[in-house]
N, C-alpha and C. Protein backbone atom coordinates (compact mmCIF):
# COMPACT_ATOMS: atom_id res chain seq x y z
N UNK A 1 -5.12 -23.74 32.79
CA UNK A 1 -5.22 -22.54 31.99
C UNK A 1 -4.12 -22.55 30.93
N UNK A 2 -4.31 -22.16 29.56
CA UNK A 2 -3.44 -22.13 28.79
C UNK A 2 -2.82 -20.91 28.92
N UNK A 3 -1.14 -21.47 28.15
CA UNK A 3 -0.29 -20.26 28.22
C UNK A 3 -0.87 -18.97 27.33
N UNK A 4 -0.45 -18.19 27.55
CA UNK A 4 -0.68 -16.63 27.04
C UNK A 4 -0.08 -16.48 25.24
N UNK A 5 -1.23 -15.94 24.85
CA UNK A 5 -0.37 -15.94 23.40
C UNK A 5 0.52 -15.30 23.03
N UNK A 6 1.29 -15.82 22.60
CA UNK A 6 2.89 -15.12 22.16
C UNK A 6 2.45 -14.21 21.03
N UNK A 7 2.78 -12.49 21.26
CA UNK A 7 2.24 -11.92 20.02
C UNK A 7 2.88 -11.96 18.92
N UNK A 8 4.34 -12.57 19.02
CA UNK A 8 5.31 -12.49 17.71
C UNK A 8 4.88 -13.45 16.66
N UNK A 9 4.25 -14.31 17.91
CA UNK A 9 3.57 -16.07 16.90
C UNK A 9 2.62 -15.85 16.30
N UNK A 10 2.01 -14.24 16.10
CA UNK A 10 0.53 -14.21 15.38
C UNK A 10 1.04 -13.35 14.29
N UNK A 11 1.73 -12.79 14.42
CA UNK A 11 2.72 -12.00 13.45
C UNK A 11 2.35 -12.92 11.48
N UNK A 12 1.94 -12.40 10.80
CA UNK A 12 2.01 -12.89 9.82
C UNK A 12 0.80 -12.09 8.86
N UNK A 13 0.29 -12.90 7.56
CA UNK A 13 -1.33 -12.72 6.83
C UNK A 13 -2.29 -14.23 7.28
N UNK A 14 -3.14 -13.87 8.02
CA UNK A 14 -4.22 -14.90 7.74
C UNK A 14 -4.99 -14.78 7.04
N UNK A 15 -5.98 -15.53 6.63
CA UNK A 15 -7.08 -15.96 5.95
C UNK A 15 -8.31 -16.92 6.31
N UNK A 16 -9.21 -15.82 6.21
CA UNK A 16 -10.39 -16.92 6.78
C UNK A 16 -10.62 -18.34 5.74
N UNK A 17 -10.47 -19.38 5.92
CA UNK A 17 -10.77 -20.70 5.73
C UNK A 17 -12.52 -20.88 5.91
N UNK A 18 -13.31 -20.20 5.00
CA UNK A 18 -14.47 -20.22 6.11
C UNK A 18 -15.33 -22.06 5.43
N UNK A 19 -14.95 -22.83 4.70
CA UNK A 19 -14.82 -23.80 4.61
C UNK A 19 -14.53 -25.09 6.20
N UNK A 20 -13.63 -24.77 6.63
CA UNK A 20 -13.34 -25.26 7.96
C UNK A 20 -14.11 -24.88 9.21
N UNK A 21 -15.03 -23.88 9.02
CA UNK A 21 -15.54 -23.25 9.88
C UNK A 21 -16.72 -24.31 10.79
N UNK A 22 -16.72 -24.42 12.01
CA UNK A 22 -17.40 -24.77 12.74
C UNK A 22 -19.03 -23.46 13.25
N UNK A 23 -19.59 -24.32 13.93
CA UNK A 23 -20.95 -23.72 14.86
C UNK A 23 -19.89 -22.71 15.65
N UNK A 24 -19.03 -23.08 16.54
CA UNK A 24 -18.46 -22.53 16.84
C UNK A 24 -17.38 -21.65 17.08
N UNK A 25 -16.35 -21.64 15.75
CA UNK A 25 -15.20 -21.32 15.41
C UNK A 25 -15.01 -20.69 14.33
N UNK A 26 -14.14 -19.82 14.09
CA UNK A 26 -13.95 -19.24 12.68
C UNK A 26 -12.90 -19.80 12.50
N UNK A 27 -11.94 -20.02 11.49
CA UNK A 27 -10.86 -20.98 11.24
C UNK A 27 -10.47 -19.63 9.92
N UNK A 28 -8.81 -19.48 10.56
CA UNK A 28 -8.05 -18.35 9.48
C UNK A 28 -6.35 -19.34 9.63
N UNK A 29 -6.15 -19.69 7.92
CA UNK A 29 -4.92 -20.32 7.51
C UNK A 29 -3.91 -19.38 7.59
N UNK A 30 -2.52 -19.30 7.32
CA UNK A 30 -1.54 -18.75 6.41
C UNK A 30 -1.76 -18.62 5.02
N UNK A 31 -1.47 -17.28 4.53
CA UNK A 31 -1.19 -16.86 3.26
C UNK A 31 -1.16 -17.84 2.53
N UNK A 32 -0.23 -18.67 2.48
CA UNK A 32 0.16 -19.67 1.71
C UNK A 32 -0.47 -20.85 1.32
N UNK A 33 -1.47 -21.11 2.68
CA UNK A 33 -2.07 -22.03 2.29
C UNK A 33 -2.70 -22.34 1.06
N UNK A 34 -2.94 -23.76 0.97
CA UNK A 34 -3.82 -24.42 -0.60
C UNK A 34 -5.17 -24.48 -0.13
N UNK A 35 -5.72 -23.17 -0.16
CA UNK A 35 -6.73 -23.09 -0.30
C UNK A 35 -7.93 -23.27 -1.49
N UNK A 36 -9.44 -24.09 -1.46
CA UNK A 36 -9.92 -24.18 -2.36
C UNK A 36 -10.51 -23.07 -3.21
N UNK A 37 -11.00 -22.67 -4.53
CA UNK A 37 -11.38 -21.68 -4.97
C UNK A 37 -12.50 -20.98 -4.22
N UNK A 38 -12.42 -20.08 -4.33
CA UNK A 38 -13.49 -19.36 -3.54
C UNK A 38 -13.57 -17.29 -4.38
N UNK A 39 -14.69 -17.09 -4.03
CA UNK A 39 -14.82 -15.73 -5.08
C UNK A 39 -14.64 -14.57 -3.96
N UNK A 40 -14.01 -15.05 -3.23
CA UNK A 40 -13.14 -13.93 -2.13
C UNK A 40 -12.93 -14.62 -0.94
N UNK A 41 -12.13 -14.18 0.07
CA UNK A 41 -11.39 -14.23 1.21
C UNK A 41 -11.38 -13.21 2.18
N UNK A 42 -11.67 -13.02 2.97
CA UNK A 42 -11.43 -12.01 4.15
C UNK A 42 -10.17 -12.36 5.14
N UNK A 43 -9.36 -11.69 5.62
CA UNK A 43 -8.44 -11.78 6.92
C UNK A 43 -7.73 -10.52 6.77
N UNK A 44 -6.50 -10.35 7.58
CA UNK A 44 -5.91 -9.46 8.04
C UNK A 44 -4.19 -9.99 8.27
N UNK A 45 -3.65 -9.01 7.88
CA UNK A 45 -1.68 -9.12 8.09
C UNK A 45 -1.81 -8.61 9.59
N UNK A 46 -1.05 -9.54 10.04
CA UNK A 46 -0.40 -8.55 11.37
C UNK A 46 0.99 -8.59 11.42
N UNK A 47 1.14 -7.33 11.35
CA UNK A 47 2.86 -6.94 11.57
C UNK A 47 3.67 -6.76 12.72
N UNK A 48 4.60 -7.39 13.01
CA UNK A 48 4.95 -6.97 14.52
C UNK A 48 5.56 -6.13 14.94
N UNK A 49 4.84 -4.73 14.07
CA UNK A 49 5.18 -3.24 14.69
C UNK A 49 4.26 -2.79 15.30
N UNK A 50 2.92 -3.38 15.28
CA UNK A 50 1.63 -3.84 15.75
C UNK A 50 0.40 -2.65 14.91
N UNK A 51 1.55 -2.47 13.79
CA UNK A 51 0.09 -2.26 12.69
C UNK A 51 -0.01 -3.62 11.83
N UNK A 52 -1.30 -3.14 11.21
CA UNK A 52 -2.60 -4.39 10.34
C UNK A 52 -2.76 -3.99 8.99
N UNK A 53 -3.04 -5.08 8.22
CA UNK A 53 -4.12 -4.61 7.27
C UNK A 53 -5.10 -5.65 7.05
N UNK A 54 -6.56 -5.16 7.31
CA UNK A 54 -7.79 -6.04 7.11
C UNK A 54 -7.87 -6.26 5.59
N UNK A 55 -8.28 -6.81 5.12
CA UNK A 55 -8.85 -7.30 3.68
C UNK A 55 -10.14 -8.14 3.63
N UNK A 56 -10.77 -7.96 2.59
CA UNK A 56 -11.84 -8.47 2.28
C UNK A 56 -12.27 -8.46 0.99
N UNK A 57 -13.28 -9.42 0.54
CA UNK A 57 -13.67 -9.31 -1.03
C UNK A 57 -14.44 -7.60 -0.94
N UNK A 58 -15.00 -7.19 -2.08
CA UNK A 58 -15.74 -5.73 -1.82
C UNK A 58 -16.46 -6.01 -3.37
N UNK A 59 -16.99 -4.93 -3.84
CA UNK A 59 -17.90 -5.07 -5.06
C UNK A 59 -17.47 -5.05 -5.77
N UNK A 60 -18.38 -6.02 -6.63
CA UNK A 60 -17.80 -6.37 -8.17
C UNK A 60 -16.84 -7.28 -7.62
N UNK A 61 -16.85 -8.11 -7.11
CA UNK A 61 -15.74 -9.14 -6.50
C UNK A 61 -14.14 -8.67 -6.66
N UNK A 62 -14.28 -6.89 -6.32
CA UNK A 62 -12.80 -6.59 -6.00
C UNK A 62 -11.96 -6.84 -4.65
N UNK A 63 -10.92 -6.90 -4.18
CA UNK A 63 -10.54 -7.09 -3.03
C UNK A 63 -10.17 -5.12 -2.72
N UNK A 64 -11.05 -5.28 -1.17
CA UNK A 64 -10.53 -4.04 -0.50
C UNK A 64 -9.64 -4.51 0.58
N UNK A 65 -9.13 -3.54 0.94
CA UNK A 65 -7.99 -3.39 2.29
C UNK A 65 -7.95 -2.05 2.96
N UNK A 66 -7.88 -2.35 4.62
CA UNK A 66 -8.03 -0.69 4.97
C UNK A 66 -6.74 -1.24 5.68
N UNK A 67 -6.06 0.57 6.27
CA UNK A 67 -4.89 -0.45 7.08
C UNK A 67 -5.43 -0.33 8.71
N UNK A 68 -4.77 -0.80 9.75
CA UNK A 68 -5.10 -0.81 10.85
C UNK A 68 -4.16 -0.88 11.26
N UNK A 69 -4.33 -1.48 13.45
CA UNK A 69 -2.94 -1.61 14.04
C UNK A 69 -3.63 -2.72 15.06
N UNK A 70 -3.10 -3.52 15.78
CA UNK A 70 -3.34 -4.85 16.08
C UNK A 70 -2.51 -4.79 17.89
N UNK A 71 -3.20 -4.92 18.85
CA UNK A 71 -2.70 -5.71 20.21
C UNK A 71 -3.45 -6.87 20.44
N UNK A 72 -2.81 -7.35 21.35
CA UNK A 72 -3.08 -8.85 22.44
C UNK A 72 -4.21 -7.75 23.71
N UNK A 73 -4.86 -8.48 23.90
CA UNK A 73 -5.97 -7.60 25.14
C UNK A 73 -6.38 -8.52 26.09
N UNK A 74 -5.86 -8.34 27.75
CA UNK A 74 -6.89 -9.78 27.84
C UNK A 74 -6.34 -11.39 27.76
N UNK A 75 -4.82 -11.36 27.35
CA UNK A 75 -4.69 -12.50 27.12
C UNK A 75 -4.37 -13.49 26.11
N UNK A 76 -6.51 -13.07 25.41
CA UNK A 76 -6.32 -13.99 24.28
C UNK A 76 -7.41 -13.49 23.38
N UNK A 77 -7.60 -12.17 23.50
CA UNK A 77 -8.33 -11.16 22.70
C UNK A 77 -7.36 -10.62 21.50
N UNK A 78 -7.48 -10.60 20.07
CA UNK A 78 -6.87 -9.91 19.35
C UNK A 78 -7.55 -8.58 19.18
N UNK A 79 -7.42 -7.74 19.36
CA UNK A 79 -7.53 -6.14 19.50
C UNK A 79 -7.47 -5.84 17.97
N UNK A 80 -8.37 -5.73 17.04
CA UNK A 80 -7.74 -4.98 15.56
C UNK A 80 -8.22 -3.82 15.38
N UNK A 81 -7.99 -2.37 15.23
CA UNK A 81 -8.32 -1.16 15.58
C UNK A 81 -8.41 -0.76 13.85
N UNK A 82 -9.46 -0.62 13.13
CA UNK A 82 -9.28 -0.28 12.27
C UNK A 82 -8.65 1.55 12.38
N UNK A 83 -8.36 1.65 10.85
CA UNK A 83 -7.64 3.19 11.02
C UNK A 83 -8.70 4.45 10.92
N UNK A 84 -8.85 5.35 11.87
CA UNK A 84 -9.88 6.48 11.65
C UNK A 84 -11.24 6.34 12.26
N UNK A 85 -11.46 4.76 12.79
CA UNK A 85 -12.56 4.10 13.18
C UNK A 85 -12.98 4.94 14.77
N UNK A 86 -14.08 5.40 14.59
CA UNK A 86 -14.45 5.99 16.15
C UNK A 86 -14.67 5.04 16.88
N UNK A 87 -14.92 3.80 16.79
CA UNK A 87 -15.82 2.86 17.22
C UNK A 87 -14.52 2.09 18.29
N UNK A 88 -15.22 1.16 19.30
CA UNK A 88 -14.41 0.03 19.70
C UNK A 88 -13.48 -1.04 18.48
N UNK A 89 -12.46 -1.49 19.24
CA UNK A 89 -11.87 -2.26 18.20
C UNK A 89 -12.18 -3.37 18.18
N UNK A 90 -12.38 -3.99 16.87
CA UNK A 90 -12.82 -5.35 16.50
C UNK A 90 -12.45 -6.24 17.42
N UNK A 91 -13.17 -7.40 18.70
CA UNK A 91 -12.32 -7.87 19.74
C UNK A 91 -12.48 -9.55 18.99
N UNK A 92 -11.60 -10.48 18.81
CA UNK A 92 -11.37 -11.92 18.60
C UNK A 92 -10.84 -12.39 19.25
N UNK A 93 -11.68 -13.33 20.13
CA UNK A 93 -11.36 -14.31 20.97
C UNK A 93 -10.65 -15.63 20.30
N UNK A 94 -9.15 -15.69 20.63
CA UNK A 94 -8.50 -16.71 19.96
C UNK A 94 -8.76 -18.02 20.61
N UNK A 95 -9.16 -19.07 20.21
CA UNK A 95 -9.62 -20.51 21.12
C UNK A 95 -8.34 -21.31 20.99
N UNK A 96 -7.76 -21.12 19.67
CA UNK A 96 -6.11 -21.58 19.37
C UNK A 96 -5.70 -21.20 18.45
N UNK A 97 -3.97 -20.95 18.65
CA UNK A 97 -3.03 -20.86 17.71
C UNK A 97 -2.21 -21.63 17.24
N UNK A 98 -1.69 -22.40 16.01
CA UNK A 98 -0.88 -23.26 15.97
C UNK A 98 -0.33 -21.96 14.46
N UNK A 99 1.00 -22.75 14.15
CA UNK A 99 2.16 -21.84 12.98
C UNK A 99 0.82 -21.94 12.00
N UNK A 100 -0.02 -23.52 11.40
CA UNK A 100 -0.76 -23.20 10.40
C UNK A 100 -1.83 -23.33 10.67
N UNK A 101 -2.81 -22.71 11.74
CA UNK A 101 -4.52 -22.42 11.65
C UNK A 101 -4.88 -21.57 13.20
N UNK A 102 -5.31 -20.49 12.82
CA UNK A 102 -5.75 -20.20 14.03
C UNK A 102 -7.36 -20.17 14.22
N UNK A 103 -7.80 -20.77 15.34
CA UNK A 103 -9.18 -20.48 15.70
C UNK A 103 -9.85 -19.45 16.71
N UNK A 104 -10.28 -18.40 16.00
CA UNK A 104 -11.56 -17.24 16.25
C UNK A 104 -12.51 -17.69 17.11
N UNK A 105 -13.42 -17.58 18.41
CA UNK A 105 -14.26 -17.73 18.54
C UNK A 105 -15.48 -17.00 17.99
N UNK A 106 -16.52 -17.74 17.25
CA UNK A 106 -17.71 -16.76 17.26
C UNK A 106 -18.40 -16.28 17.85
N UNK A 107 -18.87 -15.23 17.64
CA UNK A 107 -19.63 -14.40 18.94
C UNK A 107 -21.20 -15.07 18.33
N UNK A 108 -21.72 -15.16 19.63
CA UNK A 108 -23.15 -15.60 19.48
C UNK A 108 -24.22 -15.04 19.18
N UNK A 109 -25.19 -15.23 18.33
CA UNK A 109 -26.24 -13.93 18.13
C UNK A 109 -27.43 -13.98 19.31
């Protein structure tokens, strides 16, 4: 069984890479990364006060952002609670973390 994810180590902005993306995986870089052009990006900051902010392209290829707040659930569930949201919180099954790529599991249709 793998160790438990360290929540300080998720601490940062990702970005979906959806280029890298597998059948099975969602693949989100660091901010920084050299990423190829693309006419938007989706991911989320996590802060380690354990609020968020989601982002995404939105219309007219503007970028939106709502803010949120972010736990570990489970292990190896990222918990992202958008803000005001009645609903359950967004649950992501992490398959791995390394400093530059983390992998999402996809949920199956």
């Amino acid at each position: 069984m793998p160790p438990p994810i360290d929540a300080a180590a998720l601490a940062g902005t990702w970005v979906r890479s959806h280029e890298e993306d597998t059948d099975d995986c969602a693949v989100y870089r660091p901010a920084g990364f050299a990423f190829p052009p693309a006419r938007g990006r989706g991911g989320f900051t996590l802060n380690a006060d354990g609020s968020a902010t989601e982002f995404g392209p939105g219309a007219a290829d503007q970028p939106v952002s709502g803010r949120a707040r972010w736990a570990l659930g489970g292990g190896d569930c990222l918990e992202i609670f958008s803000a005001g949201a009645k609903s359950p919180p967004r649950a992501l099954n992490i398959m791995s973390h390394q400093p530059d790529k983390l992998l999402i599991r996809k949920k199956k249709s």
